[in-house]
N, C-alpha and C. Protein backbone atom coordinates (compact mmCIF):
# COMPACT_ATOMS: atom_id res chain seq x y z
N UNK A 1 114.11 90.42 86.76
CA UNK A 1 114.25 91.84 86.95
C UNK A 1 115.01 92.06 88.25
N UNK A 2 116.08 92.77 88.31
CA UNK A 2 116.94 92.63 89.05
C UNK A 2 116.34 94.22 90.37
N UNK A 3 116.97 94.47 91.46
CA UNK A 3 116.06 94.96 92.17
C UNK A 3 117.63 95.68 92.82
N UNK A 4 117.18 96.87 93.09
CA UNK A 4 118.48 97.51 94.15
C UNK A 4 118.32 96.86 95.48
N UNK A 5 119.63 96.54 96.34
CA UNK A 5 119.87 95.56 97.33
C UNK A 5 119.43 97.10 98.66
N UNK A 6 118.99 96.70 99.03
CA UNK A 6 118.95 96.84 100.45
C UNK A 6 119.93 97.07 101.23
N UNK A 7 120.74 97.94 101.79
CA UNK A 7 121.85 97.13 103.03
C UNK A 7 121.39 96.99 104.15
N UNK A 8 122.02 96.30 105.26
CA UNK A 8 121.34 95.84 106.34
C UNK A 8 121.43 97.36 106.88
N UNK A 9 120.15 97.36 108.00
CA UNK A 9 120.00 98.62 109.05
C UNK A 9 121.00 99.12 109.92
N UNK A 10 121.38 100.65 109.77
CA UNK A 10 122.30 100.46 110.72
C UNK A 10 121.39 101.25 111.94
N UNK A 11 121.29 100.55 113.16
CA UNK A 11 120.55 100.40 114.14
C UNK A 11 121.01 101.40 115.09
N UNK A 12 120.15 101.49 116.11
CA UNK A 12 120.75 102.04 117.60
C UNK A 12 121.86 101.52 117.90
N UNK A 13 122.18 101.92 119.35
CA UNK A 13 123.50 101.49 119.75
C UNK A 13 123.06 100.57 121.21
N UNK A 14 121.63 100.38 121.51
CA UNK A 14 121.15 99.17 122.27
C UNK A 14 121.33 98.31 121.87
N UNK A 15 121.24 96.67 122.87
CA UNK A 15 120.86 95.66 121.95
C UNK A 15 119.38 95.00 121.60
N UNK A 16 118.19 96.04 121.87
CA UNK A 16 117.34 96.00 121.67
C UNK A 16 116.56 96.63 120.17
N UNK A 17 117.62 97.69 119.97
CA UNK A 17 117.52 98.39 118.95
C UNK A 17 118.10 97.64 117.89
N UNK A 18 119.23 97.18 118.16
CA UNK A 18 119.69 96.31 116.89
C UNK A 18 118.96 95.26 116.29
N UNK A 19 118.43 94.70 117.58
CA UNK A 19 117.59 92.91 117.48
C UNK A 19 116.12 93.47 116.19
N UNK A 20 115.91 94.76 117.08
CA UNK A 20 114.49 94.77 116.40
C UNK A 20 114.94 95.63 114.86
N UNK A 21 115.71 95.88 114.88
CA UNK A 21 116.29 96.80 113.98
C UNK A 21 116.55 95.80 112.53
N UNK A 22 117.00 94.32 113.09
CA UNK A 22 117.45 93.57 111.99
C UNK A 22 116.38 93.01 111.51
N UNK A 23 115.43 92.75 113.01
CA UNK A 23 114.10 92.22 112.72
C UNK A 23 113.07 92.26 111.82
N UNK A 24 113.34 93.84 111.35
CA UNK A 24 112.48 94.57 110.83
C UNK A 24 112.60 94.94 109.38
N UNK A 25 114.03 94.68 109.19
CA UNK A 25 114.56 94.40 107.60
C UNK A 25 114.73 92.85 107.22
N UNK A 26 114.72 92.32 108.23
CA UNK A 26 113.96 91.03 106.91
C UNK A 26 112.72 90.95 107.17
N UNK A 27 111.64 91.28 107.66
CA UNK A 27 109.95 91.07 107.58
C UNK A 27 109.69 92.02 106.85
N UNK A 28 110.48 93.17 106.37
CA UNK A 28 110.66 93.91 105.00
C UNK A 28 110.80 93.20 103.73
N UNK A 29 112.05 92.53 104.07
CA UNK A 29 112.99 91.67 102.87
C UNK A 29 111.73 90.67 102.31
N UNK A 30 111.07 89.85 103.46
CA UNK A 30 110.82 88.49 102.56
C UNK A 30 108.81 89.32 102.35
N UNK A 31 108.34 90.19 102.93
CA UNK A 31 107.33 90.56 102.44
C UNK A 31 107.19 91.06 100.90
N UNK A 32 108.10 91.89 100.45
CA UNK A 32 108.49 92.24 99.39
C UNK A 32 108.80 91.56 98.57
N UNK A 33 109.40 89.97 98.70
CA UNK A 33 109.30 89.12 97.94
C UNK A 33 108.18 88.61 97.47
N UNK A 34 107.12 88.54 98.39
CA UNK A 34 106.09 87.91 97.89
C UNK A 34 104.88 88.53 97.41
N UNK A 35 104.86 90.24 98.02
CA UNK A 35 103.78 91.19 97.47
C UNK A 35 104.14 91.25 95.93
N UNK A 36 103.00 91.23 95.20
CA UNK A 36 103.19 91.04 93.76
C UNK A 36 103.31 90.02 92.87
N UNK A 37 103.50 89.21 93.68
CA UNK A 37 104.16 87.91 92.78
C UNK A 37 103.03 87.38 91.87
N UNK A 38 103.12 86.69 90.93
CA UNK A 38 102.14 86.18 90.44
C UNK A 38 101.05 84.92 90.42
N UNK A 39 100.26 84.94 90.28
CA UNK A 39 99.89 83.57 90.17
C UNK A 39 99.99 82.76 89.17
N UNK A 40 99.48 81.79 89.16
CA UNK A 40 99.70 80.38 90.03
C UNK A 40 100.69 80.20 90.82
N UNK A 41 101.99 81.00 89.95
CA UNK A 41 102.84 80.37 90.81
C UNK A 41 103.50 80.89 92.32
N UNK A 42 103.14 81.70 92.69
CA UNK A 42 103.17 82.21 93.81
C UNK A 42 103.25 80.92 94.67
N UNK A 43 101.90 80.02 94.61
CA UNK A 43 101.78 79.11 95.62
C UNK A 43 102.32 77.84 94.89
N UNK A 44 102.53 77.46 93.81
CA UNK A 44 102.99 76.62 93.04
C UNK A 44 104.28 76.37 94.15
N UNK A 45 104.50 74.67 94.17
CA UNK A 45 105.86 74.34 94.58
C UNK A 45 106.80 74.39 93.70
N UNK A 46 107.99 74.75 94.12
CA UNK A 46 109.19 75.27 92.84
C UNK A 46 110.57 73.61 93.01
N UNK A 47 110.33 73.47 94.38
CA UNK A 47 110.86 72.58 95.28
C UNK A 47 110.35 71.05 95.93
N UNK A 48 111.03 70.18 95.85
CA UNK A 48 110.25 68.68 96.45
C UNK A 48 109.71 68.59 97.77
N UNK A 49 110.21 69.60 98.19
CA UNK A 49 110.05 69.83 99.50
C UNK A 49 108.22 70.42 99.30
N UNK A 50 107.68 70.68 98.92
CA UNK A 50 106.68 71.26 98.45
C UNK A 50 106.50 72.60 98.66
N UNK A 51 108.04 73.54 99.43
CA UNK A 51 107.97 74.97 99.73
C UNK A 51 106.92 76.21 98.41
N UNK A 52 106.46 76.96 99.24
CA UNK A 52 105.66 77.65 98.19
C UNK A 52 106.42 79.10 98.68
N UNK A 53 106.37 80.02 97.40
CA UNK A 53 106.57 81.42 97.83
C UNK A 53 105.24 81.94 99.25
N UNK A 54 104.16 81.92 98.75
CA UNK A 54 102.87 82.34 99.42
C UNK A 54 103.09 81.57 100.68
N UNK A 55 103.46 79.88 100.56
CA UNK A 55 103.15 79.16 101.70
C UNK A 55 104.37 79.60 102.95
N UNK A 56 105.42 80.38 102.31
CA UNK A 56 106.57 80.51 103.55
C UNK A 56 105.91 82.20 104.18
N UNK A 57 105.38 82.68 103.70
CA UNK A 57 104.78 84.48 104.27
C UNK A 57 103.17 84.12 105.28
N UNK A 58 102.41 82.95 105.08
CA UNK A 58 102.09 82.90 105.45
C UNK A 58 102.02 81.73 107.03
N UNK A 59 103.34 80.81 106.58
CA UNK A 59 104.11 80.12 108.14
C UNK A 59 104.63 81.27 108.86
N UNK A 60 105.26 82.08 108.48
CA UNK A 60 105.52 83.48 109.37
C UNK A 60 104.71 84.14 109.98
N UNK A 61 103.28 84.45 109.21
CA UNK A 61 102.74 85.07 109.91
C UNK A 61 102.38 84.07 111.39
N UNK A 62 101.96 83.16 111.21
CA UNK A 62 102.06 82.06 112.47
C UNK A 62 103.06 82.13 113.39
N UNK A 63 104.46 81.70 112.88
CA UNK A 63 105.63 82.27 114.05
C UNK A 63 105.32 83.78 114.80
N UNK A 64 105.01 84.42 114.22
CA UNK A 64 104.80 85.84 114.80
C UNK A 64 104.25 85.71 115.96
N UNK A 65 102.73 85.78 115.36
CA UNK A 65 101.46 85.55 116.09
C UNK A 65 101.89 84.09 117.31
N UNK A 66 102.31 83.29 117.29
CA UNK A 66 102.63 82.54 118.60
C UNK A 66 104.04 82.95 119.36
N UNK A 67 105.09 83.49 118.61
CA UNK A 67 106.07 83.51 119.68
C UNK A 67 105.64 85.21 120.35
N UNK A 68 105.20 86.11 119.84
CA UNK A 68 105.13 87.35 120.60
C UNK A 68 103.19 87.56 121.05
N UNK A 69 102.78 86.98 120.46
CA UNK A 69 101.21 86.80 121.06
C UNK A 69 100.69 85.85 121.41
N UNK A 70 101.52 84.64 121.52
CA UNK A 70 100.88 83.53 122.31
C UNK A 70 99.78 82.61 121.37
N UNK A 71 99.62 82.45 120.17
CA UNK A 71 99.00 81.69 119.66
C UNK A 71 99.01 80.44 119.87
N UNK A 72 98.24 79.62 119.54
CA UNK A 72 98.47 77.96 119.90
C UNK A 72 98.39 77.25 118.60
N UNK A 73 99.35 76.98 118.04
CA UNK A 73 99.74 76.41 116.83
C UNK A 73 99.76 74.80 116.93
N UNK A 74 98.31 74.29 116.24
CA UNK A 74 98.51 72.40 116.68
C UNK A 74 99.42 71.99 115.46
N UNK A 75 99.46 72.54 114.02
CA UNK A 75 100.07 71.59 112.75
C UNK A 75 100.53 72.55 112.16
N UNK A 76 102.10 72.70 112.59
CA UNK A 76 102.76 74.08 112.15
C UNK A 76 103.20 73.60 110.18
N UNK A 77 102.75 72.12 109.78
CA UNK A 77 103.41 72.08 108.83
C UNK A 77 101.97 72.59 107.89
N UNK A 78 101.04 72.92 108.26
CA UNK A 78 99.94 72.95 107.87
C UNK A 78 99.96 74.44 107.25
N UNK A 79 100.84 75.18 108.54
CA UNK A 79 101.20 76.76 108.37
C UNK A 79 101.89 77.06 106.95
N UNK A 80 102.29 75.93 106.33
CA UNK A 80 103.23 76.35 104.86
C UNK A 80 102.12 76.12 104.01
N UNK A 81 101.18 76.32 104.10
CA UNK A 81 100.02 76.61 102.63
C UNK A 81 98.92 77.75 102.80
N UNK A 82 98.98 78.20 101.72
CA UNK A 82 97.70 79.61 102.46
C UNK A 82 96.63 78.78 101.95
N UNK A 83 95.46 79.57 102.13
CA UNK A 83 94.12 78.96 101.81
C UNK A 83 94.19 79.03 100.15
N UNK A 84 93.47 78.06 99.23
CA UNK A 84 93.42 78.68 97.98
C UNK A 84 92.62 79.87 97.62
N UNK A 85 91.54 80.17 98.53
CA UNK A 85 90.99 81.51 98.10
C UNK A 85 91.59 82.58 99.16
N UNK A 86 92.67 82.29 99.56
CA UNK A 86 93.32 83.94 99.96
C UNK A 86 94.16 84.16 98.64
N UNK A 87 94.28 85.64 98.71
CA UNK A 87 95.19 86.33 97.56
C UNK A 87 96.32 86.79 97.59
N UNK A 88 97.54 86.97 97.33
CA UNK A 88 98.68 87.56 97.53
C UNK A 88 98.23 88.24 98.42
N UNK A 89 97.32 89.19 97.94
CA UNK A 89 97.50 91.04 98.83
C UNK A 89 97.04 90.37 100.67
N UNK A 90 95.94 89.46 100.30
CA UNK A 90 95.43 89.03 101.24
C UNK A 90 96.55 88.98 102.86
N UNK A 91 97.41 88.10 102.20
CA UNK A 91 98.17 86.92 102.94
C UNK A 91 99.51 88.01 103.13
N UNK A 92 99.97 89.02 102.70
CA UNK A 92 100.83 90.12 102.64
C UNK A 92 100.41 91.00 103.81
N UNK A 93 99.07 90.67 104.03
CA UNK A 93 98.25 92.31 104.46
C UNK A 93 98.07 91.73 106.02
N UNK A 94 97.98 90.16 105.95
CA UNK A 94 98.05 89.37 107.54
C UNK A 94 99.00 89.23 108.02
N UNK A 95 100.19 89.34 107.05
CA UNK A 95 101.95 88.89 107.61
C UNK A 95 102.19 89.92 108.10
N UNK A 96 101.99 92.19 107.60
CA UNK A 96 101.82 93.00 108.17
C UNK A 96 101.07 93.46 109.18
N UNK A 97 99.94 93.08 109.42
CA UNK A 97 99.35 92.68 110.31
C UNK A 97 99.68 92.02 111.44
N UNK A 98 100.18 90.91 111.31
CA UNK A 98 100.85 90.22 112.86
C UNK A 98 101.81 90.82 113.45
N UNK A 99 102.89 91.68 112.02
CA UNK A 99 104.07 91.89 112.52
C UNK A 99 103.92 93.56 113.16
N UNK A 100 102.64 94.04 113.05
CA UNK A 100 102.03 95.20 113.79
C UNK A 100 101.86 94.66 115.19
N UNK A 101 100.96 93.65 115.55
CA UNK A 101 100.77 93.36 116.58
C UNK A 101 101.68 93.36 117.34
N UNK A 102 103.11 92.22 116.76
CA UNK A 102 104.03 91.92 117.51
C UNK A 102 104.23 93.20 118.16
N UNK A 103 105.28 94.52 117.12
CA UNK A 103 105.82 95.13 117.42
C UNK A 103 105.22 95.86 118.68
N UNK A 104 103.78 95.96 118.68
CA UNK A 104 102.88 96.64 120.08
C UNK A 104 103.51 96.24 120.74
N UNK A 105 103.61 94.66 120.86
CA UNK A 105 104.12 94.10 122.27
C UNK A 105 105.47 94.24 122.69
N UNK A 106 106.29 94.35 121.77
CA UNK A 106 107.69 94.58 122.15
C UNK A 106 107.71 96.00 122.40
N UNK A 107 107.18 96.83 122.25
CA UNK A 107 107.18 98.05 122.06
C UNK A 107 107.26 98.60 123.75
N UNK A 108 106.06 97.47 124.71
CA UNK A 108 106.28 97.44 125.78
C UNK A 108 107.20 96.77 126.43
N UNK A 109 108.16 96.26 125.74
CA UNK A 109 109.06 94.93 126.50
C UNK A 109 110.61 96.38 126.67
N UNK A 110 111.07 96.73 128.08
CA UNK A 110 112.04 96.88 128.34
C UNK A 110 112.90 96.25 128.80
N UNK A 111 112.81 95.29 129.01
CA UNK A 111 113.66 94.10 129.87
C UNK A 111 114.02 93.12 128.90
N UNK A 112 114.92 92.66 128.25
CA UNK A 112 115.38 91.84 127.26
C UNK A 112 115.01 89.93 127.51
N UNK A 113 115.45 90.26 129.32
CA UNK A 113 115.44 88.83 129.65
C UNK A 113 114.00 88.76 130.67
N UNK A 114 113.36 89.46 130.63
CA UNK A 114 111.61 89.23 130.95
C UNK A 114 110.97 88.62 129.94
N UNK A 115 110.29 87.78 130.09
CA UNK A 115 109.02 86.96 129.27
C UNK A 115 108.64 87.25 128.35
N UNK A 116 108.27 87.14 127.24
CA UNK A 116 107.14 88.01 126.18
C UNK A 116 105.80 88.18 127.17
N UNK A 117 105.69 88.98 127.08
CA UNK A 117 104.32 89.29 127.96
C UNK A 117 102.70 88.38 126.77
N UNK A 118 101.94 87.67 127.36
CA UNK A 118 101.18 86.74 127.40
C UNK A 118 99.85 86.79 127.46
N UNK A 119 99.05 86.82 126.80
CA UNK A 119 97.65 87.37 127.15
C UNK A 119 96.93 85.74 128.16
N UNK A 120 97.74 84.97 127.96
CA UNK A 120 97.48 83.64 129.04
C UNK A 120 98.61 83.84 129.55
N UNK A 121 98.81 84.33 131.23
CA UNK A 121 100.07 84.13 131.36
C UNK A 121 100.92 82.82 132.47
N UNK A 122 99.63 81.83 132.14
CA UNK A 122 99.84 80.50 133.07
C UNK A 122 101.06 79.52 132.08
N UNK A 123 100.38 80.30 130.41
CA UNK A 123 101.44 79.27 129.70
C UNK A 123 103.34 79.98 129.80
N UNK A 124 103.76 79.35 129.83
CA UNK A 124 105.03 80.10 129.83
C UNK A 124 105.65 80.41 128.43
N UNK A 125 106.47 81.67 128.47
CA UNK A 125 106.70 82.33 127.13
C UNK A 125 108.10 82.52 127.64
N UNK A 126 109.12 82.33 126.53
CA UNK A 126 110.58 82.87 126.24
C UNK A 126 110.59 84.18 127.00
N UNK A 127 111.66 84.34 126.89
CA UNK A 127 112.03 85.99 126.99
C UNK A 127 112.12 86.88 125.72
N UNK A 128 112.01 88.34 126.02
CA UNK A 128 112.44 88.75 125.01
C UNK A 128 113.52 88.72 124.12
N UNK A 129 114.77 88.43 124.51
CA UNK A 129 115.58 88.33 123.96
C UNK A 129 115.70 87.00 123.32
N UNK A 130 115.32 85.78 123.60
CA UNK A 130 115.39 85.25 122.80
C UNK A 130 114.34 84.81 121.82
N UNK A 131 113.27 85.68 121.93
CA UNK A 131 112.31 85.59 120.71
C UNK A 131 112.76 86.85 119.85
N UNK A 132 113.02 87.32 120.03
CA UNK A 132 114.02 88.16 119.17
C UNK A 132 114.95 87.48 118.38
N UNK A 133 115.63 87.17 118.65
CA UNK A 133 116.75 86.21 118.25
C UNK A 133 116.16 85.15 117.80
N UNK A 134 115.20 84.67 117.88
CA UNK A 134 114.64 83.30 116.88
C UNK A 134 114.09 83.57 115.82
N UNK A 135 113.39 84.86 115.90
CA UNK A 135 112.22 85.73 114.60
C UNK A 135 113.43 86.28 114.06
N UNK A 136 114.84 86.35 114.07
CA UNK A 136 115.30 86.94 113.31
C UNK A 136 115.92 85.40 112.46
N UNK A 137 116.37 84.60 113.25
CA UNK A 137 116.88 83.48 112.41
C UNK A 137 115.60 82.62 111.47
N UNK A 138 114.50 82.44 112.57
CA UNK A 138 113.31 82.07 111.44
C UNK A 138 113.26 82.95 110.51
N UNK A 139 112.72 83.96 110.20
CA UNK A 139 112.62 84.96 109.19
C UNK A 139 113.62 85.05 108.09
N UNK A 140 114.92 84.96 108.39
CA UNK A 140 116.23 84.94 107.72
C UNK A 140 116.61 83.90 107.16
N UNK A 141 116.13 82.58 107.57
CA UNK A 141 116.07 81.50 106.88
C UNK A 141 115.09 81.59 105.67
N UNK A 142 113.73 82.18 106.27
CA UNK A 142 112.42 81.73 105.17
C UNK A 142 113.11 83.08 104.25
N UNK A 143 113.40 83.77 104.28
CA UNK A 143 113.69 85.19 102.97
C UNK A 143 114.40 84.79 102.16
N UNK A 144 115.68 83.75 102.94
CA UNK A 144 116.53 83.24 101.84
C UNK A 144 115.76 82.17 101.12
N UNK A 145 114.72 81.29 101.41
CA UNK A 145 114.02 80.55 100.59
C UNK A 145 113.52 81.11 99.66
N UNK A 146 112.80 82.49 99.78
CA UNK A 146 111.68 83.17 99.08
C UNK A 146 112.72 84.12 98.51
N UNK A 147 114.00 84.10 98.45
CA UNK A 147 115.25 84.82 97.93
C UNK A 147 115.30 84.25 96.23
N UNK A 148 115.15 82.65 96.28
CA UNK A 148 115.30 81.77 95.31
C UNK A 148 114.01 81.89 94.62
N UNK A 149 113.05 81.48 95.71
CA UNK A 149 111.57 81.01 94.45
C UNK A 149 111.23 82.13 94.02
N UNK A 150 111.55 82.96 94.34
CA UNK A 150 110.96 84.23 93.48
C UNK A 150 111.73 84.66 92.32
N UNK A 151 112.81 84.38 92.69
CA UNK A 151 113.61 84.39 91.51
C UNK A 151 113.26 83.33 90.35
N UNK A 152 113.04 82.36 90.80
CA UNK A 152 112.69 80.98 90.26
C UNK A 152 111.63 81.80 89.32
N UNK A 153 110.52 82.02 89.51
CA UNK A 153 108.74 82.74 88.98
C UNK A 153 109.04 83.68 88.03
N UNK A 154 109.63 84.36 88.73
CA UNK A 154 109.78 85.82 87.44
C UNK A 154 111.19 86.62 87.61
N UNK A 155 112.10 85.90 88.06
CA UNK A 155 113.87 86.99 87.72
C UNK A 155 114.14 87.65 88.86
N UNK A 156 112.88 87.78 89.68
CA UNK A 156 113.31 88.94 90.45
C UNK A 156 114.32 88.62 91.28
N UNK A 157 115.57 89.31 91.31
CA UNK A 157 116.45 89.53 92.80
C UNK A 157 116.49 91.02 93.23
N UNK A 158 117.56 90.51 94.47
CA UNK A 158 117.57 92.08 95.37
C UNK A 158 115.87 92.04 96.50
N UNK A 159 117.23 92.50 97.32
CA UNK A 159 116.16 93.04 98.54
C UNK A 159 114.80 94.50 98.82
């Protein structure tokens, strides 16, 4: 089932506005891929790699939660499987969820090249700008994965 495309955001004229601006249409893009999807195969691997639709929304929510809130992530490969008793809506509703949190925090970030602000702030954190710039290339990578397997499950394309 084919889906009307999206075009990318057209943003402020900051470069803060843009970053978060692009940011914010793909944690759109690849959520929407995966709200709904069905089971089994949602988490079913489509790929040798053992990528799962479910298992890439819920490694994100992890990137989130550590690059703009400081999480401590020991087995990030661990991050590509949800639990078997979480549910789509579940694991949809935590990826919105983190990406609430984040945005709090950037929300306070005026300074591009200041720190992510840290609720430990002995550990050291990026700057804003370039956690910006990584959540947009992480994110943009995993949508184009979850671009395919979803298509793979049930037809769907479009953003």
């Amino acid at each position: 089932m084919a889906t009307r495309d999206t075009p990318p955001p057209r943003t402020g004229g900051s470069e803060a506005e843009t970053l978060r601006g692009f940011l914010d249409y793909l944690r759109t893009s690849v959520a929407a891929k995966v709200d709904g999807a069905p089971e089994p195969e949602v988490r079913t691997a489509a790929v040798r790699s053992g990528t799962n639709l479910l298992g890439l929304l819920n490694h994100l929510t992890y990137v989130e939660r550590a690059i703009f809130l400081g999480d401590q992530v020991t087995d990030w490969q661990a991050t590509f499987s949800a639990a078997p008793t979480d549910s789509v809506a579940e694991v949809v509703a935590r990826y919105r969820t983190a990406v609430e949190s984040a945005n709090a925090v950037l929300d306070g970030c005026t300074d591009l090249a200041a720190p992510v602000p840290r609720p430990q702030p002995q550990k050291p954190a990026p700057s804003v700008r370039w956690a910006l710039a990584h959540m947009i290339e992480e994110t943009g990578r995993h949508a184009g994965h979850a671009d395919i397997l979803r298509e793979l499950i049930d037809g769907s394309t479009g953003r």
